[in-house]
PDB file of N, CA and C in Angstrom:
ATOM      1  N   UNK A   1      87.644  33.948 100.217  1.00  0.00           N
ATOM      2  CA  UNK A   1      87.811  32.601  99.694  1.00  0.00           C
ATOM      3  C   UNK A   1      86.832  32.380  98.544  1.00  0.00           C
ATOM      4  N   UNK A   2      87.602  32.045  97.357  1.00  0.00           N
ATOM      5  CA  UNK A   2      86.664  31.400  96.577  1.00  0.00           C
ATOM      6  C   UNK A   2      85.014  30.590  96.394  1.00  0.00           C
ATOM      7  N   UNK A   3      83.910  30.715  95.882  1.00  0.00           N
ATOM      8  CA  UNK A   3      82.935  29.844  96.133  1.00  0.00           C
ATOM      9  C   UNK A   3      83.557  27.982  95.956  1.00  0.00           C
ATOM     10  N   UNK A   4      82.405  27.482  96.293  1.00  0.00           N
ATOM     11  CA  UNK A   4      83.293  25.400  95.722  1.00  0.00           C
ATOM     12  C   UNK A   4      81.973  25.481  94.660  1.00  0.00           C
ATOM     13  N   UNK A   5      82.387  24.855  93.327  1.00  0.00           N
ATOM     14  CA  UNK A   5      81.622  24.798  92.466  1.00  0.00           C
ATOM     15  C   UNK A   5      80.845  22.701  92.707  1.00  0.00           C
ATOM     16  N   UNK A   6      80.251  22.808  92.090  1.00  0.00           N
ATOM     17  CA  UNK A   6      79.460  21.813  91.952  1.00  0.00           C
ATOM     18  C   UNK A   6      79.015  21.227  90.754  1.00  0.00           C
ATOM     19  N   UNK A   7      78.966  19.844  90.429  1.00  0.00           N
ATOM     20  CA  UNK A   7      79.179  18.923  89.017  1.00  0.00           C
ATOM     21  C   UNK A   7      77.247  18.870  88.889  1.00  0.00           C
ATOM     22  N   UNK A   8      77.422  18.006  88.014  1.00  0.00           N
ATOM     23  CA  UNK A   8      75.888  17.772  87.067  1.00  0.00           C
ATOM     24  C   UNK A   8      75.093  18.922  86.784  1.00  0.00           C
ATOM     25  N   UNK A   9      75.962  19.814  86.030  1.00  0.00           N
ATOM     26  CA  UNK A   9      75.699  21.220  84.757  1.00  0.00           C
ATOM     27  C   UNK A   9      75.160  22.374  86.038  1.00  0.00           C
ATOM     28  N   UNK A  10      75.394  22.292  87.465  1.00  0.00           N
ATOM     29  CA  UNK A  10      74.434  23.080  88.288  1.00  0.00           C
ATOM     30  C   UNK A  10      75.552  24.268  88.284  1.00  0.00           C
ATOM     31  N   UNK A  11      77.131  24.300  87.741  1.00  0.00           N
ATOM     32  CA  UNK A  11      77.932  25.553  87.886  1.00  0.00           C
ATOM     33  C   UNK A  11      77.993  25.924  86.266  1.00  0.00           C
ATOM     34  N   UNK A  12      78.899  27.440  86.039  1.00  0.00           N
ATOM     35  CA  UNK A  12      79.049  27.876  84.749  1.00  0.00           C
ATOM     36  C   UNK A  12      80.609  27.279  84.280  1.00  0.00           C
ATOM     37  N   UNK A  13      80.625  27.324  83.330  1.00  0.00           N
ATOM     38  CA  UNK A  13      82.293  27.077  82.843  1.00  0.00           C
ATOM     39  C   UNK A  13      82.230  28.027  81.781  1.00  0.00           C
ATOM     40  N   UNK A  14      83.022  29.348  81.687  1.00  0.00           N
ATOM     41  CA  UNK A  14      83.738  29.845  80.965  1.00  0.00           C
ATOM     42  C   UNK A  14      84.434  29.619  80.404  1.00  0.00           C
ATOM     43  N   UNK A  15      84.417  29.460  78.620  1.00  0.00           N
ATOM     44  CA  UNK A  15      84.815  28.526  78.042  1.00  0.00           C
ATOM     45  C   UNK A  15      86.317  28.890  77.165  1.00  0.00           C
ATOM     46  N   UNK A  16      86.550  30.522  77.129  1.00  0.00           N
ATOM     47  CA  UNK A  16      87.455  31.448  76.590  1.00  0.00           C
ATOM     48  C   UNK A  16      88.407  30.855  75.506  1.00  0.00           C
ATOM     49  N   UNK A  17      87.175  30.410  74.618  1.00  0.00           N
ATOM     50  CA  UNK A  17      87.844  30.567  73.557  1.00  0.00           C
ATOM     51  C   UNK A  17      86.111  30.458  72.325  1.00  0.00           C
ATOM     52  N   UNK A  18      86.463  30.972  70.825  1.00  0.00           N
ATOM     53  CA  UNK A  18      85.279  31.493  70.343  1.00  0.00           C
ATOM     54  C   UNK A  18      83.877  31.035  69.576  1.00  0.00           C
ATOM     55  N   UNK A  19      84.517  29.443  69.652  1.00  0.00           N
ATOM     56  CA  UNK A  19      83.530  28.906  69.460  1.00  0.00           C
ATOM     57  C   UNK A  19      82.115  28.452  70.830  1.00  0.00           C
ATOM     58  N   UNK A  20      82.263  28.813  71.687  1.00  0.00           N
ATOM     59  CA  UNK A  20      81.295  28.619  72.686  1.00  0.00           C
ATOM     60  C   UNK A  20      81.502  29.822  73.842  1.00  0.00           C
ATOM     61  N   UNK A  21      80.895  30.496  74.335  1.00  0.00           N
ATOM     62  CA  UNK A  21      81.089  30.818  75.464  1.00  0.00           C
ATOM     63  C   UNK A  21      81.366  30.650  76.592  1.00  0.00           C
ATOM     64  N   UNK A  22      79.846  29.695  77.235  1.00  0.00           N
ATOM     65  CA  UNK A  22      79.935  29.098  78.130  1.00  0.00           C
ATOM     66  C   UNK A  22      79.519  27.858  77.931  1.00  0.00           C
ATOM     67  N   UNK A  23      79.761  26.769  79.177  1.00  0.00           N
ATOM     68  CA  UNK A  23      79.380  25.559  79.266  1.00  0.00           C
ATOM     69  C   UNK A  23      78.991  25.546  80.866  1.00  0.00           C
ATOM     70  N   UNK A  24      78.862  24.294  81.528  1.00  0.00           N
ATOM     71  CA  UNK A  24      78.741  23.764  82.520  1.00  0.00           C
ATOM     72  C   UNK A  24      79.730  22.460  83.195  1.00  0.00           C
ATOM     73  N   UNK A  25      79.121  22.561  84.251  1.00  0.00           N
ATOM     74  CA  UNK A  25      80.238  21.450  85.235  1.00  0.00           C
ATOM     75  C   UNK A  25      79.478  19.943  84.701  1.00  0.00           C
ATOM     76  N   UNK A  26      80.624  19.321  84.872  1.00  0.00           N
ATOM     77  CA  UNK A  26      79.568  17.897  84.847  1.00  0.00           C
ATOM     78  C   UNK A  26      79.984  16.233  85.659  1.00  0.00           C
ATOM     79  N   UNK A  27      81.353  16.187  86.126  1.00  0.00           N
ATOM     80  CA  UNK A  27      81.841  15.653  86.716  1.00  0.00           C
ATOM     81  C   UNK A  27      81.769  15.938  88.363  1.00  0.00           C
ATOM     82  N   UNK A  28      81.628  14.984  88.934  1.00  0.00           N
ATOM     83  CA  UNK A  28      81.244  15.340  90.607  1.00  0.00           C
ATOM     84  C   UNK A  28      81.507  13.918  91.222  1.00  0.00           C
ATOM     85  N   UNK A  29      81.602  14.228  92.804  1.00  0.00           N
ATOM     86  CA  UNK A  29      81.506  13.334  94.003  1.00  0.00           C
ATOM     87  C   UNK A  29      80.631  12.571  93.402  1.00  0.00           C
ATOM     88  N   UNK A  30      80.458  11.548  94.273  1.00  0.00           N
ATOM     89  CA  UNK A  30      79.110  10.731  94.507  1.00  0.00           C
ATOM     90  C   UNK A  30      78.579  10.720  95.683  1.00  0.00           C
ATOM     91  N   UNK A  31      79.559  11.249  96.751  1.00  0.00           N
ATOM     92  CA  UNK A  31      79.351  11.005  98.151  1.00  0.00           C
ATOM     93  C   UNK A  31      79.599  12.170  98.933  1.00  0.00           C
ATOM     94  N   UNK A  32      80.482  13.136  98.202  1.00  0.00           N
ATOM     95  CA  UNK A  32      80.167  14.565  98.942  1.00  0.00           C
ATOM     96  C   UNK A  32      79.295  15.523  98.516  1.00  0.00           C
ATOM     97  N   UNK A  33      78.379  16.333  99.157  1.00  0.00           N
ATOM     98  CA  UNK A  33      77.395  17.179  98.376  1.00  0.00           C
ATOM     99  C   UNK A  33      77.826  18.602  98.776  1.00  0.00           C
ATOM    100  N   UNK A  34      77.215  18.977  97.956  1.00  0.00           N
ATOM    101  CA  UNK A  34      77.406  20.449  98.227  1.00  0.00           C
ATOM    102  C   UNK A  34      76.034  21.234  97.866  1.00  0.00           C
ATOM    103  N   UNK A  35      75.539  21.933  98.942  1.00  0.00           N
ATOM    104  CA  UNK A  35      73.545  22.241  98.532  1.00  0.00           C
ATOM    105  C   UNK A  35      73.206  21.483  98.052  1.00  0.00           C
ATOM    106  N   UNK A  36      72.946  19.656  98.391  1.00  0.00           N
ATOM    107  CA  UNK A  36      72.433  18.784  97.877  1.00  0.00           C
ATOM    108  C   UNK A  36      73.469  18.141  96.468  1.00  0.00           C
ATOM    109  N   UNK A  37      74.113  18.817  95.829  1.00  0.00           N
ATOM    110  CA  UNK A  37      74.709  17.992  94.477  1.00  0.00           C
ATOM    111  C   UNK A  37      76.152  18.307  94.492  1.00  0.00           C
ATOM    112  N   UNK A  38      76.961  17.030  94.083  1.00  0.00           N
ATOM    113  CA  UNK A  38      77.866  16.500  93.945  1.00  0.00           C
ATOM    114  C   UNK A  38      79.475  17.750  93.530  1.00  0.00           C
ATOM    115  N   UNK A  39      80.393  17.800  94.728  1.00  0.00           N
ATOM    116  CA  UNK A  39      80.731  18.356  94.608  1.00  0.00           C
ATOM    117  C   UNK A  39      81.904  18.388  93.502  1.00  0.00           C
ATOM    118  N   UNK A  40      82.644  19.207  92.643  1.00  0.00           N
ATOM    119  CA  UNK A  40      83.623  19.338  91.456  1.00  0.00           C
ATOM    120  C   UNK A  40      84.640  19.001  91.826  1.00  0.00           C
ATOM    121  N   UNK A  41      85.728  18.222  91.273  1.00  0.00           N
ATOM    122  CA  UNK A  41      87.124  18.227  91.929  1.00  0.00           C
ATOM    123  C   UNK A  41      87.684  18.207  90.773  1.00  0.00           C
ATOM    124  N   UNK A  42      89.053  17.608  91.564  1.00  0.00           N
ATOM    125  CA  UNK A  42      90.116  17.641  90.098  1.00  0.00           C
ATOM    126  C   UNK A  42      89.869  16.340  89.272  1.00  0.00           C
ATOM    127  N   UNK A  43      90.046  16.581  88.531  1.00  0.00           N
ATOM    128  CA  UNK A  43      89.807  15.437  87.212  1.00  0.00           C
ATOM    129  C   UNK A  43      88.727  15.113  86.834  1.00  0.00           C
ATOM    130  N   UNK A  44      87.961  16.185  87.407  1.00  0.00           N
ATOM    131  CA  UNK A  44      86.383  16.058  86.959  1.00  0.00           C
ATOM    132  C   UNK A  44      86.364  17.039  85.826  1.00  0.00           C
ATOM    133  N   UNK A  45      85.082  16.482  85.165  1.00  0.00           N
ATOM    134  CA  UNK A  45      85.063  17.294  83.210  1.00  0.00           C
ATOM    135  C   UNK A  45      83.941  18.264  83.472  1.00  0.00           C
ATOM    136  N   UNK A  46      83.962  19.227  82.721  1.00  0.00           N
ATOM    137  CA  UNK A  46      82.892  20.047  82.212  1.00  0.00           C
ATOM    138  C   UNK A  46      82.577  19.349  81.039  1.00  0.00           C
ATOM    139  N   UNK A  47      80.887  19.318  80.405  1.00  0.00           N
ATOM    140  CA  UNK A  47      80.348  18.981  79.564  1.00  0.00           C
ATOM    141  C   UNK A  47      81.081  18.980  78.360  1.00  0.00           C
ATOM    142  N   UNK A  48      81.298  18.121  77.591  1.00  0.00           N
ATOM    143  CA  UNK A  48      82.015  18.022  76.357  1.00  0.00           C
ATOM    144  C   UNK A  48      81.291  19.161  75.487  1.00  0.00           C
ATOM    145  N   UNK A  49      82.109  20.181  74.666  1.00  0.00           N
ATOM    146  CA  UNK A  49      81.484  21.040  73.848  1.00  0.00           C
ATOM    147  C   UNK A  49      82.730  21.104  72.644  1.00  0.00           C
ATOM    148  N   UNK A  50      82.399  22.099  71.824  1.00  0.00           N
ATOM    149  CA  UNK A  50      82.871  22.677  70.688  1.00  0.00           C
ATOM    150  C   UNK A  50      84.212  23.502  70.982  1.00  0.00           C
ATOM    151  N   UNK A  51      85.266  22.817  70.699  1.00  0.00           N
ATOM    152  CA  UNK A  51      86.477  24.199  70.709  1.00  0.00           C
ATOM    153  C   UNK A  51      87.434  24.926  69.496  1.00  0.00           C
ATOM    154  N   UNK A  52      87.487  25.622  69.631  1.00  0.00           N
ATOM    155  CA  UNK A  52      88.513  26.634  68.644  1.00  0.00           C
ATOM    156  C   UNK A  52      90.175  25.982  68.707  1.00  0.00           C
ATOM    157  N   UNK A  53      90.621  25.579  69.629  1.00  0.00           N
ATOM    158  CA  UNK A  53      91.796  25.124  69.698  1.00  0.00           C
ATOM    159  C   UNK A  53      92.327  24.386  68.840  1.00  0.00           C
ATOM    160  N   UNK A  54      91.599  23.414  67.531  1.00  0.00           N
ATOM    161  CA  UNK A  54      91.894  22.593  66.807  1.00  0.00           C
ATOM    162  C   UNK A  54      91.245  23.205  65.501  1.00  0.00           C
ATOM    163  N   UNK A  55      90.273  23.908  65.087  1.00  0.00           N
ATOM    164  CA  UNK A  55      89.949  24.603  64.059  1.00  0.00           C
ATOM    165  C   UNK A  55      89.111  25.679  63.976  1.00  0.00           C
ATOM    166  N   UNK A  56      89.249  26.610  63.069  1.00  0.00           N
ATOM    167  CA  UNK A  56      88.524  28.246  63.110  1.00  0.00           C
ATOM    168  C   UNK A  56      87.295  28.199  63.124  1.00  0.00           C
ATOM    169  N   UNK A  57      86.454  26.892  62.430  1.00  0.00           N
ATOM    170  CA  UNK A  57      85.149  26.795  62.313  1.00  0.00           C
ATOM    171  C   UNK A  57      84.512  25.921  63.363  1.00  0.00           C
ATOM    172  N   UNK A  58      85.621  25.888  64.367  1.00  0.00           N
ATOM    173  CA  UNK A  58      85.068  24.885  65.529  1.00  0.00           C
ATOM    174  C   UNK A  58      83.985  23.443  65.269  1.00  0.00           C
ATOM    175  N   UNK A  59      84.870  22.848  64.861  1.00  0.00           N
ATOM    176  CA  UNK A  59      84.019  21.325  64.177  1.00  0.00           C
ATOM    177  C   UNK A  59      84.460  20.375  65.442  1.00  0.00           C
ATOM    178  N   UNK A  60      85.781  20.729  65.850  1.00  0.00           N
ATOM    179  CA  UNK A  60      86.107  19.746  67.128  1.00  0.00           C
ATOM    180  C   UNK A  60      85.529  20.081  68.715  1.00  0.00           C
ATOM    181  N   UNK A  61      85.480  18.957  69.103  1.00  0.00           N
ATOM    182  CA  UNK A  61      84.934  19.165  70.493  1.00  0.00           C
ATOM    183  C   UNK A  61      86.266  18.374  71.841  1.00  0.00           C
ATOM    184  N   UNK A  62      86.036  19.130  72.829  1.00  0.00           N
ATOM    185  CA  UNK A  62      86.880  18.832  74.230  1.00  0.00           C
ATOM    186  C   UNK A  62      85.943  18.251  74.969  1.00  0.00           C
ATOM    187  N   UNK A  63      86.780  17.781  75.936  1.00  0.00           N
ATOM    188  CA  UNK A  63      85.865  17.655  77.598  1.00  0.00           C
ATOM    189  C   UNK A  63      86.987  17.912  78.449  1.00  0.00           C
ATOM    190  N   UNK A  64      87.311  19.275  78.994  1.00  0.00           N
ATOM    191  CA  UNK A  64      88.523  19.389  80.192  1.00  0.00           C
ATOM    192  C   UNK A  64      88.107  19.122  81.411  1.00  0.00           C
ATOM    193  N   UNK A  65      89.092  18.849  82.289  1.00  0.00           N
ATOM    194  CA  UNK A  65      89.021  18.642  83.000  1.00  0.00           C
ATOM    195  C   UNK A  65      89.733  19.424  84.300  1.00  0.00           C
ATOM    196  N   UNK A  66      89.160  19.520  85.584  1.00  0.00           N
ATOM    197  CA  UNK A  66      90.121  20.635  86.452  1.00  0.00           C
ATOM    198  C   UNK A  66      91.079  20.317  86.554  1.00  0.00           C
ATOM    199  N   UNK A  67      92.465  21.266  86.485  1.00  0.00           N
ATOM    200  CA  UNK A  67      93.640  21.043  86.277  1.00  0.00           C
ATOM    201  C   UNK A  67      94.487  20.510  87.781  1.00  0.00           C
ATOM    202  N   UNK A  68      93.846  21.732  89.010  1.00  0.00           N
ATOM    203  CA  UNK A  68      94.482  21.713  90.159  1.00  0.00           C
ATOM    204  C   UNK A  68      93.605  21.623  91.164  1.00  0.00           C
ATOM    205  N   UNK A  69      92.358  22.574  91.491  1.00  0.00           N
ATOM    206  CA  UNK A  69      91.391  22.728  92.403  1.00  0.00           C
ATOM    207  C   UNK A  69      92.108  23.195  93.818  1.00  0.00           C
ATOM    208  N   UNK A  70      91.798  22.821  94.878  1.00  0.00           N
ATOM    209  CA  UNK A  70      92.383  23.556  96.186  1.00  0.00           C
ATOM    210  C   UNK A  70      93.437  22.540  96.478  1.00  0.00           C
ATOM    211  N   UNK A  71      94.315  23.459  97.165  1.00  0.00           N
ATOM    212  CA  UNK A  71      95.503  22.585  97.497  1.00  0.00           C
ATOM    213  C   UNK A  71      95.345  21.939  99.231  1.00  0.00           C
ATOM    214  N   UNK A  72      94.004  23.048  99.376  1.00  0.00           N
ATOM    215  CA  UNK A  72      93.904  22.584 101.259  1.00  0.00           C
ATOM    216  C   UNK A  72      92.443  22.274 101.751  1.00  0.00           C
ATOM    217  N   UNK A  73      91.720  21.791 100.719  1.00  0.00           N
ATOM    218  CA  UNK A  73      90.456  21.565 100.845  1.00  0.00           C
ATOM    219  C   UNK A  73      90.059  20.060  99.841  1.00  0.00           C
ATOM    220  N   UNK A  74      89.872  18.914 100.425  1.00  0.00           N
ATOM    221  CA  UNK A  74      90.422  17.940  99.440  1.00  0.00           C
ATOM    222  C   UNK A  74      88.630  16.963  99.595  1.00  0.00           C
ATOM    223  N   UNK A  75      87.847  16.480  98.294  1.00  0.00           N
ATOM    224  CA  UNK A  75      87.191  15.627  98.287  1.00  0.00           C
ATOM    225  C   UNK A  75      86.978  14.210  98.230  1.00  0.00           C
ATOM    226  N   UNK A  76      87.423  13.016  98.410  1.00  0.00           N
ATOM    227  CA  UNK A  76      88.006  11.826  98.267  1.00  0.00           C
ATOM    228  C   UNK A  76      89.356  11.998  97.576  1.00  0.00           C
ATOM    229  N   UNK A  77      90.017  13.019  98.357  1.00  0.00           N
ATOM    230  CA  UNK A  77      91.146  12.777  98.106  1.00  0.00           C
ATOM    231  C   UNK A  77      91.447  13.327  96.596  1.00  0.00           C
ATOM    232  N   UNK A  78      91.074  14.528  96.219  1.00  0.00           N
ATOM    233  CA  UNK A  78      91.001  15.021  95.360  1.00  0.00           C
ATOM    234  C   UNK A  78      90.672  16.593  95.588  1.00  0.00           C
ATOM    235  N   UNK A  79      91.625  17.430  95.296  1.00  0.00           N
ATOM    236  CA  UNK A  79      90.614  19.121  95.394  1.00  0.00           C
ATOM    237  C   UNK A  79      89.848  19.277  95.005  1.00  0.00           C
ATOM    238  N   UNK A  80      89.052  20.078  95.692  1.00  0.00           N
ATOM    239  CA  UNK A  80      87.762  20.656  95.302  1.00  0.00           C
ATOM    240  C   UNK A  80      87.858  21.541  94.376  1.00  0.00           C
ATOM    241  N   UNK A  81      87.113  21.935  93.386  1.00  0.00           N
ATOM    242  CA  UNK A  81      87.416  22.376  92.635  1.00  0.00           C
ATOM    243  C   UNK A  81      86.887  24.115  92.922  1.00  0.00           C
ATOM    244  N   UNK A  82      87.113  24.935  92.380  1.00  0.00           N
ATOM    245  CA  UNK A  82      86.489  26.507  92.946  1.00  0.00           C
ATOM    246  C   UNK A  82      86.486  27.080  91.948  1.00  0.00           C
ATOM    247  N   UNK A  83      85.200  28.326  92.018  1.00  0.00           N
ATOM    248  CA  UNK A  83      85.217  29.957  91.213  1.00  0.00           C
ATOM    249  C   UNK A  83      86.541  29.965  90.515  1.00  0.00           C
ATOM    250  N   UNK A  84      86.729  30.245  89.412  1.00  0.00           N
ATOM    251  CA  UNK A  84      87.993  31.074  88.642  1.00  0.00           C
ATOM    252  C   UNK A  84      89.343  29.577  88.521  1.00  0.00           C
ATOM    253  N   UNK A  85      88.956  28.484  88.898  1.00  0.00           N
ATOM    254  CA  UNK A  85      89.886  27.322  88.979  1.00  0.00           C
ATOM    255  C   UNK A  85      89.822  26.980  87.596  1.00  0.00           C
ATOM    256  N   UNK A  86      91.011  26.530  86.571  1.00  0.00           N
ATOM    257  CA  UNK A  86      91.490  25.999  85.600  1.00  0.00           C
ATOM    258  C   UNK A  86      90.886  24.768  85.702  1.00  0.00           C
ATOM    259  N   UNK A  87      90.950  24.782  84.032  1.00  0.00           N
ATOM    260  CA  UNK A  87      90.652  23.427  83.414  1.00  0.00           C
ATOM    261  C   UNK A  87      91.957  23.240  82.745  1.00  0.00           C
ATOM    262  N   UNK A  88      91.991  21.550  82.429  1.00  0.00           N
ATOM    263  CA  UNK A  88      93.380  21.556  81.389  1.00  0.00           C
ATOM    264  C   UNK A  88      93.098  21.938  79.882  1.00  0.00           C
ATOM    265  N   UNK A  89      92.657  23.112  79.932  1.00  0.00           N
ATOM    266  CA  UNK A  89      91.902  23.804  78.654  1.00  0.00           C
ATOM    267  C   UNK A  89      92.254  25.480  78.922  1.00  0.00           C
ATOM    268  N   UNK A  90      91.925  26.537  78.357  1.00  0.00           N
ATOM    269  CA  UNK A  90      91.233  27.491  78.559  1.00  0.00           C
ATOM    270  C   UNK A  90      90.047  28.358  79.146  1.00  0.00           C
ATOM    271  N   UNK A  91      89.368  26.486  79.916  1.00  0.00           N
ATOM    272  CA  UNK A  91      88.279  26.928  80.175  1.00  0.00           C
ATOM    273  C   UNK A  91      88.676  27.313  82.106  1.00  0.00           C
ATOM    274  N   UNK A  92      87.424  28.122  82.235  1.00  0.00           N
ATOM    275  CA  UNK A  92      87.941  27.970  84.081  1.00  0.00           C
ATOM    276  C   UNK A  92      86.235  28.199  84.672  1.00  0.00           C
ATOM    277  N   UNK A  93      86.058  27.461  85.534  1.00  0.00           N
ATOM    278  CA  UNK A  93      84.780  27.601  86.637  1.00  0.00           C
ATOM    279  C   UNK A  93      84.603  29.040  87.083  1.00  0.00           C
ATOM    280  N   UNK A  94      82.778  29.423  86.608  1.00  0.00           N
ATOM    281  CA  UNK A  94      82.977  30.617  86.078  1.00  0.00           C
ATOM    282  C   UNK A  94      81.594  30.689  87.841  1.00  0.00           C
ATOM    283  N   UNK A  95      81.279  29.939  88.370  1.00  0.00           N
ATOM    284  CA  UNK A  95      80.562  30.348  89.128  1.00  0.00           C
ATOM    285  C   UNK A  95      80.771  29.017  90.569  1.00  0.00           C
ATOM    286  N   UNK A  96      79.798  28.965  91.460  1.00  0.00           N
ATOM    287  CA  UNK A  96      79.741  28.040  92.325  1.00  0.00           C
ATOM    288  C   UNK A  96      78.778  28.050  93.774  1.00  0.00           C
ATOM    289  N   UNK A  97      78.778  27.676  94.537  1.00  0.00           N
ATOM    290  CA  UNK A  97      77.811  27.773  95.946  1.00  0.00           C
ATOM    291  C   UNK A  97      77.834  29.466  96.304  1.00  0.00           C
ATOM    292  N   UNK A  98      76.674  29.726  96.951  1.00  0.00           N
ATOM    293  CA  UNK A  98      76.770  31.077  97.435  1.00  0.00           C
ATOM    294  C   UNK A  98      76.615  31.016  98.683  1.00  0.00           C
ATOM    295  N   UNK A  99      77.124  29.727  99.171  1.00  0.00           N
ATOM    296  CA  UNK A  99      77.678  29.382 100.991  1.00  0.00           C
ATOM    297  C   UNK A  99      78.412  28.661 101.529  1.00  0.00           C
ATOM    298  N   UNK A 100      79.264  27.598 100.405  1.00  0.00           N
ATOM    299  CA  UNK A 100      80.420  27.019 100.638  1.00  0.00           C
ATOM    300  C   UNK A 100      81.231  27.645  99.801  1.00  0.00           C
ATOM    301  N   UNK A 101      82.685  28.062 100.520  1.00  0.00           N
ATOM    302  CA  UNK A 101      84.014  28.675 100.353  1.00  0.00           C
ATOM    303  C   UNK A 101      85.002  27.390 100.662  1.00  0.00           C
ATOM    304  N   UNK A 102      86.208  27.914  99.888  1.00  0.00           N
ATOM    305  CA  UNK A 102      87.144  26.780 100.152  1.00  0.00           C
ATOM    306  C   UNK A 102      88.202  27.613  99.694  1.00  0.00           C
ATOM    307  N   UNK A 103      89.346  27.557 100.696  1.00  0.00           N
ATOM    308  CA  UNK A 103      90.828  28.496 100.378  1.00  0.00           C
ATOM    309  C   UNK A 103      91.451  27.597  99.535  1.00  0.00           C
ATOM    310  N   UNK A 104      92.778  27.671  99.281  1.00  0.00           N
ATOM    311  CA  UNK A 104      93.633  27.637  98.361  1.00  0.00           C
ATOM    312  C   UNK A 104      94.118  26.594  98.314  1.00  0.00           C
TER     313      UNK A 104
END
């Protein structure tokens, strides 16, 4: 099972595309934790950064958001978001807890 990632910049976001590499999580619970901080779900953003999707010299910036997260693991009613989970971007959650798992 996947790790559950976690909001306020504490996971990676792989950003796959060439103006940035990586970023971070930044959207979270308020009321569920995960090792103390706020766990990721759907419709939560990674840090607004720089993307390639709109120009070669990357002048524009995104903030995506998770597209789907778990279909059987839900945070106020919202999936949790996990390791390798889509953004409505290119980007996908590139890391997360190294003791909470959450299936599909």
């Amino acid at each position: 099972m996947p790790k559950v990632a976690r909001g306020d910049s504490v996971d990676s976001v792989d950003c796959n595309h060439p103006c940035l590499g990586t970023t971070t999580t930044d959207g979270m619970s308020s009321n569920v934790k995960i090792n103390g901080t706020g766990v990721h779900r759907k419709d939560d953003a990674s840090v607004t950064h720089l993307s390639g999707a709109d120009s070669p010299i990357c002048v524009a910036t995104h903030t995506p958001t998770i597209a789907t997260g778990s279909t059987t693991v839900f945070a106020n009613n919202k999936g949790v978001a996990r390791k390798d989970d889509a953004y409505n971007a290119s980007d996908t959650v590139a890391s997360g807890s190294d003791n909470v798992f959450a299936g599909p």
